[in-house]
PDB file of N, CA and C in Angstrom:
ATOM      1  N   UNK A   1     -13.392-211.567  42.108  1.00  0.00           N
ATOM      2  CA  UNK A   1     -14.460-211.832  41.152  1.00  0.00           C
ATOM      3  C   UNK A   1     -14.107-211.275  39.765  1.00  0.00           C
ATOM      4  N   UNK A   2     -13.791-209.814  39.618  1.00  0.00           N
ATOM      5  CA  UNK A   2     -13.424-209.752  38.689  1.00  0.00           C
ATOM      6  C   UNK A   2     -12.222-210.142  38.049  1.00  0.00           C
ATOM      7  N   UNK A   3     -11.046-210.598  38.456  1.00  0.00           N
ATOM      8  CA  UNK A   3      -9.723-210.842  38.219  1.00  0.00           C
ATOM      9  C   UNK A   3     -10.408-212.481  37.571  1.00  0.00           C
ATOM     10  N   UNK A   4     -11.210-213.160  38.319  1.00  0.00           N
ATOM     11  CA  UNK A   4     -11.691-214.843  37.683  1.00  0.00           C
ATOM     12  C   UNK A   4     -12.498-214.734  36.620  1.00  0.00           C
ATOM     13  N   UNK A   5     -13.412-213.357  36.383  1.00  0.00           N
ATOM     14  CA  UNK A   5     -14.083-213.297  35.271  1.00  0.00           C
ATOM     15  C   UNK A   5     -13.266-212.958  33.832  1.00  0.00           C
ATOM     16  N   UNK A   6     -12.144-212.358  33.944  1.00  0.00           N
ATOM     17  CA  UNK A   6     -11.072-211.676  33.234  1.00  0.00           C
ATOM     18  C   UNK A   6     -10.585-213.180  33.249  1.00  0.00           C
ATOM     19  N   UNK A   7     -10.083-213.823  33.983  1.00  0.00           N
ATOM     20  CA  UNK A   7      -9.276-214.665  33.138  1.00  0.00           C
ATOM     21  C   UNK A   7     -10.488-216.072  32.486  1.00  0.00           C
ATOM     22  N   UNK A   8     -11.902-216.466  32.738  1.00  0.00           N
ATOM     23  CA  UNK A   8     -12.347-216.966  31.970  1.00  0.00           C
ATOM     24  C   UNK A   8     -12.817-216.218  30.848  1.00  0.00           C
ATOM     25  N   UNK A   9     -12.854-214.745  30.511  1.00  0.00           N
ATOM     26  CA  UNK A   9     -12.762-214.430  29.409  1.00  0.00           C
ATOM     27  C   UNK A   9     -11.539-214.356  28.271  1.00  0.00           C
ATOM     28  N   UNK A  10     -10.440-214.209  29.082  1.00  0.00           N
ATOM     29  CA  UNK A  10      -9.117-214.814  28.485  1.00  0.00           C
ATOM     30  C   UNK A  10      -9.198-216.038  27.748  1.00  0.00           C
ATOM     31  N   UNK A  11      -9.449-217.164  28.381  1.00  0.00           N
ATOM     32  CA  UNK A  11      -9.527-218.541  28.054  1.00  0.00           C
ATOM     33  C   UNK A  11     -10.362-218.968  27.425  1.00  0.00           C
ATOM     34  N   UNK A  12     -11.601-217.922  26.906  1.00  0.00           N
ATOM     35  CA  UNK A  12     -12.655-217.907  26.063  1.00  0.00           C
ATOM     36  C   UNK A  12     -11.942-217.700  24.617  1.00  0.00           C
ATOM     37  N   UNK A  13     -11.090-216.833  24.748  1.00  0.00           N
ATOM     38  CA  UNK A  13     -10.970-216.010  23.682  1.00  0.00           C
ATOM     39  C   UNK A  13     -10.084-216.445  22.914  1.00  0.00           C
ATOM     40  N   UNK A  14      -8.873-217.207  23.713  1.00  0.00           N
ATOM     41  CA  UNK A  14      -8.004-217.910  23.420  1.00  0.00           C
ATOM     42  C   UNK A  14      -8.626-219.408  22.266  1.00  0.00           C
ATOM     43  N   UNK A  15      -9.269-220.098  23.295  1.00  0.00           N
ATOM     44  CA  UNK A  15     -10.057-221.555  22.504  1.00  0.00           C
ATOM     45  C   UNK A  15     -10.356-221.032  21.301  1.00  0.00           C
ATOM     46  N   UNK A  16     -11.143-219.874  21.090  1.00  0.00           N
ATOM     47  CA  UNK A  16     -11.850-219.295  19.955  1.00  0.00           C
ATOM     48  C   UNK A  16     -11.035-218.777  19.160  1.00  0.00           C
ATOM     49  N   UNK A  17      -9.930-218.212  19.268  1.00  0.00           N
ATOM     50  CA  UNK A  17      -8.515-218.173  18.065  1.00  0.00           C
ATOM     51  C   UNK A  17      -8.202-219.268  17.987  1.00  0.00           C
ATOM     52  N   UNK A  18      -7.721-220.168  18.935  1.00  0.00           N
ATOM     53  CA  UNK A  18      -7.162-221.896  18.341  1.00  0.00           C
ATOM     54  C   UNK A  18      -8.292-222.516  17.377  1.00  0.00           C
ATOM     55  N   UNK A  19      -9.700-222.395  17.959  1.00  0.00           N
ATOM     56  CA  UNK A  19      -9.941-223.907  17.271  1.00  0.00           C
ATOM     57  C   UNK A  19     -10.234-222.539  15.827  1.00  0.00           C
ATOM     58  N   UNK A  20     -10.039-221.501  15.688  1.00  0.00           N
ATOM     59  CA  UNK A  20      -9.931-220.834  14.216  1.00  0.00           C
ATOM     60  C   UNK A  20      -9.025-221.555  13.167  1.00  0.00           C
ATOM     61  N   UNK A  21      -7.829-221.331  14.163  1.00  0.00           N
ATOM     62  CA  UNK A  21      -6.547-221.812  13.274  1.00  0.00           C
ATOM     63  C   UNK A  21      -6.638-223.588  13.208  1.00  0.00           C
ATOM     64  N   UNK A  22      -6.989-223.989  13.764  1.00  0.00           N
ATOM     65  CA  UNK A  22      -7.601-225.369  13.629  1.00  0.00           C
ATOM     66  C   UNK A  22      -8.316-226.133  12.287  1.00  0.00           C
ATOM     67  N   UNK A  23      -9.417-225.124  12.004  1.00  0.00           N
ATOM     68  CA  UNK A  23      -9.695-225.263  11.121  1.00  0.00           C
ATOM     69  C   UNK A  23      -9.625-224.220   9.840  1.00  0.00           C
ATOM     70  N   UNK A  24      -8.716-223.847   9.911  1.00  0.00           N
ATOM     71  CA  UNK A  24      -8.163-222.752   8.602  1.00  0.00           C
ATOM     72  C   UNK A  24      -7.682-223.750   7.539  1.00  0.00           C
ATOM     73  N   UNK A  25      -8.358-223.190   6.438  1.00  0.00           N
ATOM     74  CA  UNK A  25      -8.066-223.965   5.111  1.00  0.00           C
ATOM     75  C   UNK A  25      -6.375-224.045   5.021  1.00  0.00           C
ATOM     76  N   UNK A  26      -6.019-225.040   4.415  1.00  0.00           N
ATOM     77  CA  UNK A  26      -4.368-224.802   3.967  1.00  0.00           C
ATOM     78  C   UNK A  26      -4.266-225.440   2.548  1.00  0.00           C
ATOM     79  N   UNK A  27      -3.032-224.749   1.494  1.00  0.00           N
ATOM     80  CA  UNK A  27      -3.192-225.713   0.602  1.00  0.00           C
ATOM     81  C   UNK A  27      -3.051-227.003   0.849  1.00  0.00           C
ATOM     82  N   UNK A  28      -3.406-227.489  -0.542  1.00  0.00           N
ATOM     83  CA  UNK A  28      -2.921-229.142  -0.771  1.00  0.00           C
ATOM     84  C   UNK A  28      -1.538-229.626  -0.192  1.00  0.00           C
ATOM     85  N   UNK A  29      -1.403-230.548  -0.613  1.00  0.00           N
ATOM     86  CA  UNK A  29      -0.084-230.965  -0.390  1.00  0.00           C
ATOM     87  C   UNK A  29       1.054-231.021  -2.000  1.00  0.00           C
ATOM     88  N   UNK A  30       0.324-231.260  -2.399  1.00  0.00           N
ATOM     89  CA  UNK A  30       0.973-230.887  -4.137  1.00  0.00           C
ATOM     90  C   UNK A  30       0.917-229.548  -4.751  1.00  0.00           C
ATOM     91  N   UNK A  31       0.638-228.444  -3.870  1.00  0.00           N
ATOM     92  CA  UNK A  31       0.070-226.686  -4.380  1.00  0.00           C
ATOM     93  C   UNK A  31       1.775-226.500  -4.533  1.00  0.00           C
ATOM     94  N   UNK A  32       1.506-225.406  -5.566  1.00  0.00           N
ATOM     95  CA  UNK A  32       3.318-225.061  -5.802  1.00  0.00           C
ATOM     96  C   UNK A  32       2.924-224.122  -4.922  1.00  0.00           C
ATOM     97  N   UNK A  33       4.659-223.793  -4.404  1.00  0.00           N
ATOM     98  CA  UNK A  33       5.159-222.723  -3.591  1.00  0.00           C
ATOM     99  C   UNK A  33       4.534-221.667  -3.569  1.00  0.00           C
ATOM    100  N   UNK A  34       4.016-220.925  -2.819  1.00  0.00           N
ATOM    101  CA  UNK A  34       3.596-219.311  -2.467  1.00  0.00           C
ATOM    102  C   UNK A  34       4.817-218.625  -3.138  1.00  0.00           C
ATOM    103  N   UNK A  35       5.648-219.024  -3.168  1.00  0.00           N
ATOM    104  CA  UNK A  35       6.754-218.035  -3.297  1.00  0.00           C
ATOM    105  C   UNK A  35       7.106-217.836  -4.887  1.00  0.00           C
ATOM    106  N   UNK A  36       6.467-219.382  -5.249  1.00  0.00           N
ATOM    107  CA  UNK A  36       6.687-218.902  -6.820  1.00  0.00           C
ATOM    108  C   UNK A  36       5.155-218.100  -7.733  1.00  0.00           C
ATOM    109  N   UNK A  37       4.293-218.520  -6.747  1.00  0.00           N
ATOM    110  CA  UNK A  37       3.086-218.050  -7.479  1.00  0.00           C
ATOM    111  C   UNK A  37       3.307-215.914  -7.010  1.00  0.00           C
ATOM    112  N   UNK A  38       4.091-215.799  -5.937  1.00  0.00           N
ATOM    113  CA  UNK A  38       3.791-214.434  -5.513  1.00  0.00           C
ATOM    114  C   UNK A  38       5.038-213.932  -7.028  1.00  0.00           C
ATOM    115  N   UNK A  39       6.079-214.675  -7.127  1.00  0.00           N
ATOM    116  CA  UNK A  39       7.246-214.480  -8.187  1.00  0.00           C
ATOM    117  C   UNK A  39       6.349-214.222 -10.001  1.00  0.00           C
ATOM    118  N   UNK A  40       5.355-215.122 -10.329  1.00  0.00           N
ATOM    119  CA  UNK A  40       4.847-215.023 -11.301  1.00  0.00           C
ATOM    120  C   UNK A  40       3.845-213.471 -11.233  1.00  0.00           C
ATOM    121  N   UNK A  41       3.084-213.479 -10.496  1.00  0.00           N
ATOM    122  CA  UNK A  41       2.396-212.397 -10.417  1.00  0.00           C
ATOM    123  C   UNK A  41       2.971-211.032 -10.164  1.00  0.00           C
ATOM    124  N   UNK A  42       4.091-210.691  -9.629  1.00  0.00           N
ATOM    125  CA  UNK A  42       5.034-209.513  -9.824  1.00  0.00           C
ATOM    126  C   UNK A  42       6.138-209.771 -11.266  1.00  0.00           C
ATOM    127  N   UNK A  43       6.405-210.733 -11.791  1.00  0.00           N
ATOM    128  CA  UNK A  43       6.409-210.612 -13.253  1.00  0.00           C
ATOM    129  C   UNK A  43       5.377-209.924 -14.182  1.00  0.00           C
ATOM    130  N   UNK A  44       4.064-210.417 -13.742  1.00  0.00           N
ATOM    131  CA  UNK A  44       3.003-210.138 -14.981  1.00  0.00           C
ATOM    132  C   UNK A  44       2.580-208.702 -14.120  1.00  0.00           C
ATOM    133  N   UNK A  45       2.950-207.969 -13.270  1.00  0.00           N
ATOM    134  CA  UNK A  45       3.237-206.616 -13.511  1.00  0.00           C
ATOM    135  C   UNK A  45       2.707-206.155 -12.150  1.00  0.00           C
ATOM    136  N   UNK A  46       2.301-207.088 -11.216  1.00  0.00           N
ATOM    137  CA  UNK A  46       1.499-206.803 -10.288  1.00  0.00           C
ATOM    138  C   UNK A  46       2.421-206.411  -8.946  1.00  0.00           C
ATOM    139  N   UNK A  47       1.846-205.207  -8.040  1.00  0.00           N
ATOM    140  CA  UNK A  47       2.831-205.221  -6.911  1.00  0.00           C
ATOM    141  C   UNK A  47       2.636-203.625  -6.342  1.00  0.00           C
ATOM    142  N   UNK A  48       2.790-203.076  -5.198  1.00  0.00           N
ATOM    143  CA  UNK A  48       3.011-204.202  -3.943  1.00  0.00           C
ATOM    144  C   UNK A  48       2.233-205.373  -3.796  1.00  0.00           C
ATOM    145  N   UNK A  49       2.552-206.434  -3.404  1.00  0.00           N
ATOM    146  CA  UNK A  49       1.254-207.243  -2.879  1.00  0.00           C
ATOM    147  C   UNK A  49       0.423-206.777  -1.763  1.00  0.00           C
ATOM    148  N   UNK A  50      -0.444-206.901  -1.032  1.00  0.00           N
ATOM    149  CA  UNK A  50      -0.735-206.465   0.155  1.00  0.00           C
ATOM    150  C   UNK A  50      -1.572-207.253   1.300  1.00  0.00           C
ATOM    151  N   UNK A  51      -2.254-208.345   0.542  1.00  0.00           N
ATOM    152  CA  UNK A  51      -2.398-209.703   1.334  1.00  0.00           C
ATOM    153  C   UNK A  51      -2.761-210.924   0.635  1.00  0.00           C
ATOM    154  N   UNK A  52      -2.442-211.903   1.365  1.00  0.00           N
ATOM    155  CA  UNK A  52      -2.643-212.879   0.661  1.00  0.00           C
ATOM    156  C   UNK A  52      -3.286-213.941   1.911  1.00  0.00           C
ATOM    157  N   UNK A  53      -4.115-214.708   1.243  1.00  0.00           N
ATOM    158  CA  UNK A  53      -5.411-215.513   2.347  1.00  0.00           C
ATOM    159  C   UNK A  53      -5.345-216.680   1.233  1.00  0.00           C
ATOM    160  N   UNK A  54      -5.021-218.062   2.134  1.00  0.00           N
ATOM    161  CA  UNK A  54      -5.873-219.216   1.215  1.00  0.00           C
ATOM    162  C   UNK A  54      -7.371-219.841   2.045  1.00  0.00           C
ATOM    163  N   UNK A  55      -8.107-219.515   0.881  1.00  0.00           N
ATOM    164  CA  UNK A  55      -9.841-219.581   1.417  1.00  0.00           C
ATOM    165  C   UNK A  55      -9.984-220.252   0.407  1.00  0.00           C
ATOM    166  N   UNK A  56     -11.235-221.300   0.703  1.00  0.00           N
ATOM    167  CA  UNK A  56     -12.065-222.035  -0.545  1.00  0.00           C
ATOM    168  C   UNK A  56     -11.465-222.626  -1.185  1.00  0.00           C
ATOM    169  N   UNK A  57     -10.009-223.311  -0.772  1.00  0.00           N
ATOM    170  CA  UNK A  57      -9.452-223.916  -1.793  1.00  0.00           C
ATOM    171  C   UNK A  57      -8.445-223.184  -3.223  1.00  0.00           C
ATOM    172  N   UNK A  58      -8.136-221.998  -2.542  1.00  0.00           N
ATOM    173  CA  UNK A  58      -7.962-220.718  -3.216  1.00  0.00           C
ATOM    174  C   UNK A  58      -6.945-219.888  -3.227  1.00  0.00           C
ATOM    175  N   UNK A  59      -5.624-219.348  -3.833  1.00  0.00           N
ATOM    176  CA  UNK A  59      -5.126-217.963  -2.897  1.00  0.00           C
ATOM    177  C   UNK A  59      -6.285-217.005  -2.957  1.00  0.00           C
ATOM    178  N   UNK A  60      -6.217-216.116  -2.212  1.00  0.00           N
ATOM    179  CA  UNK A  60      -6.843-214.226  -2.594  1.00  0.00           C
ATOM    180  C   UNK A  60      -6.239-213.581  -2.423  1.00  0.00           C
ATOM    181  N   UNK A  61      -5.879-212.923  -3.226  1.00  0.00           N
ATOM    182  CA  UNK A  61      -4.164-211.971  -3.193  1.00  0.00           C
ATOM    183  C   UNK A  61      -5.239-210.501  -3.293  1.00  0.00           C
ATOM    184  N   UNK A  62      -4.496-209.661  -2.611  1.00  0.00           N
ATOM    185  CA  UNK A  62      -4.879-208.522  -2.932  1.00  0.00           C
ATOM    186  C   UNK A  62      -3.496-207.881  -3.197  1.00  0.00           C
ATOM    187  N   UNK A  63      -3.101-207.008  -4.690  1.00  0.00           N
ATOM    188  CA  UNK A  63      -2.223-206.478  -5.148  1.00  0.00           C
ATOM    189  C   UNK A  63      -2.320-205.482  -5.947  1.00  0.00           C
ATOM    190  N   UNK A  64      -1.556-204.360  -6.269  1.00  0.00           N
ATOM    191  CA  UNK A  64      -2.076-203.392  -7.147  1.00  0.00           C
ATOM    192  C   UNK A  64      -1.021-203.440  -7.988  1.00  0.00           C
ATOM    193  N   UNK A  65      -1.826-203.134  -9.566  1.00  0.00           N
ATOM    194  CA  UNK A  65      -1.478-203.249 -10.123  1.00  0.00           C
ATOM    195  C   UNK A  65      -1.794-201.943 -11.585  1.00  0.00           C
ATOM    196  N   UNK A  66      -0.690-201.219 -11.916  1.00  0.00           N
ATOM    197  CA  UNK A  66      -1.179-200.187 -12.927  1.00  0.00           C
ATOM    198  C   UNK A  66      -1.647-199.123 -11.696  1.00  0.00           C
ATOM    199  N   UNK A  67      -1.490-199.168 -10.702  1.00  0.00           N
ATOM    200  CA  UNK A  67      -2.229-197.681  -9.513  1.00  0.00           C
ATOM    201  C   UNK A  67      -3.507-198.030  -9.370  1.00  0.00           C
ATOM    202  N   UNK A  68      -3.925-199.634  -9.678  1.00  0.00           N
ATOM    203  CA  UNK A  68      -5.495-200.009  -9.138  1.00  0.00           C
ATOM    204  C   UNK A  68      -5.117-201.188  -8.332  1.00  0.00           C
ATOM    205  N   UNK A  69      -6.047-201.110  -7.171  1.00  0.00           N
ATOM    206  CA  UNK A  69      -6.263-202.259  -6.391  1.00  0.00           C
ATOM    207  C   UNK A  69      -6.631-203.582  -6.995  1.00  0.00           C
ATOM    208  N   UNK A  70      -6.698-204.578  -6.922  1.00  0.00           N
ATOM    209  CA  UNK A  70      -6.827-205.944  -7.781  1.00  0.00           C
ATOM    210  C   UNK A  70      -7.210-206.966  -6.578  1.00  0.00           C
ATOM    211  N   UNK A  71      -8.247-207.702  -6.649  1.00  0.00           N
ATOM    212  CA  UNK A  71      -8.449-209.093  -6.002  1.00  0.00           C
ATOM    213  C   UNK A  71      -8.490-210.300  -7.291  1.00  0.00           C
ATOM    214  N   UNK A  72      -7.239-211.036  -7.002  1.00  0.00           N
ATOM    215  CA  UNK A  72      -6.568-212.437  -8.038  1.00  0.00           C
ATOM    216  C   UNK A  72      -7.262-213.323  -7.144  1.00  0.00           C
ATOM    217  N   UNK A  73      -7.247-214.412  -7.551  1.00  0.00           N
ATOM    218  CA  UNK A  73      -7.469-215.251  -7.180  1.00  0.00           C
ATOM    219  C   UNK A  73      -6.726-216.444  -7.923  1.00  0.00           C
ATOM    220  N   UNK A  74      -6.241-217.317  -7.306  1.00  0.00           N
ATOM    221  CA  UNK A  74      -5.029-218.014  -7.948  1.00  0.00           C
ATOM    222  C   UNK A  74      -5.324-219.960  -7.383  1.00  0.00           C
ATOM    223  N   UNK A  75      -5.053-220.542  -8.331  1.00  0.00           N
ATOM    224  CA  UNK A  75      -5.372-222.246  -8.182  1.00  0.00           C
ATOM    225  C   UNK A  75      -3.904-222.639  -7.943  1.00  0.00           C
ATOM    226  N   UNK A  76      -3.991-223.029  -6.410  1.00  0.00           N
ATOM    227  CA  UNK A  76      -2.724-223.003  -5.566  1.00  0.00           C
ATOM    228  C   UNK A  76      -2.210-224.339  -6.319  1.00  0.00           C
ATOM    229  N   UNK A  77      -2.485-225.199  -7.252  1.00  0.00           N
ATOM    230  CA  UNK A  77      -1.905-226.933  -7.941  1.00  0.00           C
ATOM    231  C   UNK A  77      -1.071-225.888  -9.267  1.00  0.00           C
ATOM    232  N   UNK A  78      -2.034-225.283  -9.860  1.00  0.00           N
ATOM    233  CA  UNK A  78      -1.154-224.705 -11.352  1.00  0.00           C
ATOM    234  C   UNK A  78      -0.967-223.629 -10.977  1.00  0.00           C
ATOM    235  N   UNK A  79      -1.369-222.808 -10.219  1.00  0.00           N
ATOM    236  CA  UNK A  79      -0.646-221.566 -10.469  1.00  0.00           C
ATOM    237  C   UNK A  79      -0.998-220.815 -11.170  1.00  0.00           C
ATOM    238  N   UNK A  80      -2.498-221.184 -11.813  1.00  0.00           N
ATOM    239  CA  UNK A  80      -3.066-219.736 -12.822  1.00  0.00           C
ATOM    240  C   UNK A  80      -4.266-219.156 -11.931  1.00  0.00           C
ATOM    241  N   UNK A  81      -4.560-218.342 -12.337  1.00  0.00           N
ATOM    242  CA  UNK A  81      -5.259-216.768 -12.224  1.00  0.00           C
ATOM    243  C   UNK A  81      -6.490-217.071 -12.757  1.00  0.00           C
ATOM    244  N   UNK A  82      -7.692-217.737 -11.726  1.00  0.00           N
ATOM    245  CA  UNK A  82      -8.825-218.072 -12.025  1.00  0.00           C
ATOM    246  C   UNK A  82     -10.017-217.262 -12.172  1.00  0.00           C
ATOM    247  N   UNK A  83      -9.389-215.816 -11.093  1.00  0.00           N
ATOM    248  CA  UNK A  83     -10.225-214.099 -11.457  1.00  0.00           C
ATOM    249  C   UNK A  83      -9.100-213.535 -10.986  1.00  0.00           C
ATOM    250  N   UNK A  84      -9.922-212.298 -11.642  1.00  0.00           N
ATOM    251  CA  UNK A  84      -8.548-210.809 -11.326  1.00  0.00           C
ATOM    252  C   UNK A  84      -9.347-209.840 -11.601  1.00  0.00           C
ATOM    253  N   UNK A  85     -10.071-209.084 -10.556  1.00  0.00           N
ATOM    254  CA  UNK A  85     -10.399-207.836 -10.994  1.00  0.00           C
ATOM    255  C   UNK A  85     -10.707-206.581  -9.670  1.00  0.00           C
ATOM    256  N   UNK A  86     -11.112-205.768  -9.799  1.00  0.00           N
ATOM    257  CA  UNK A  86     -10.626-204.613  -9.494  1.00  0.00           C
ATOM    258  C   UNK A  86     -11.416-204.579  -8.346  1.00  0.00           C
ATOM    259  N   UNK A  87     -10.494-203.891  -7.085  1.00  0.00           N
ATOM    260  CA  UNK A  87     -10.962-204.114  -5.857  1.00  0.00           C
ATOM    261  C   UNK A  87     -11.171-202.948  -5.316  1.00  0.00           C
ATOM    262  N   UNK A  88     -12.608-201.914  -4.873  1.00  0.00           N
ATOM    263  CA  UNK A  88     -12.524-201.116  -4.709  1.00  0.00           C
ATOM    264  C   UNK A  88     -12.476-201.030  -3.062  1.00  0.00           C
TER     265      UNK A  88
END
């Protein structure tokens, strides 16, 4: 009984991470590279990075910058910096 309850809670838990990633935002298909938008933003002074999430159509970078925490937010087509401010 318990070994069948354990594994339909397994298989609960599982569906419920897939259909997550299922429907997880992704960019466009025309968004420039992550790799160049993470390249521009450690130019303009920012770094370590420490995560990065595309939500809402969005990056959300969290990076520090100057010894302050920072939440950017970045328009994954151009590549500019639609907010940037301080993440406590």
């Amino acid at each position: 009984m318990v070994k069948k309850l354990a594994t339909t809670v397994f298989c609960l838990v599982v569906c419920v991470f897939l259909s997550g990633v299922a429907l997880a935002d992704k960019p466009p298909p025309n968004a420039k590279r992550l790799s160049e938008i993470v390249k521009s933003l450690e130019l303009q002074g920012f770094g370590p990075i420490i995560e990065i999430e595309f939500d809402d159509g969005q990056w959300e970078i969290k990076a520090y910058k100057e010894g302050r925490k920072r939440q950017i937010k970045v328009d994954p087509i151009t590549g500019n910096t639609k907010s940037d401010r301080v993440d406590d």
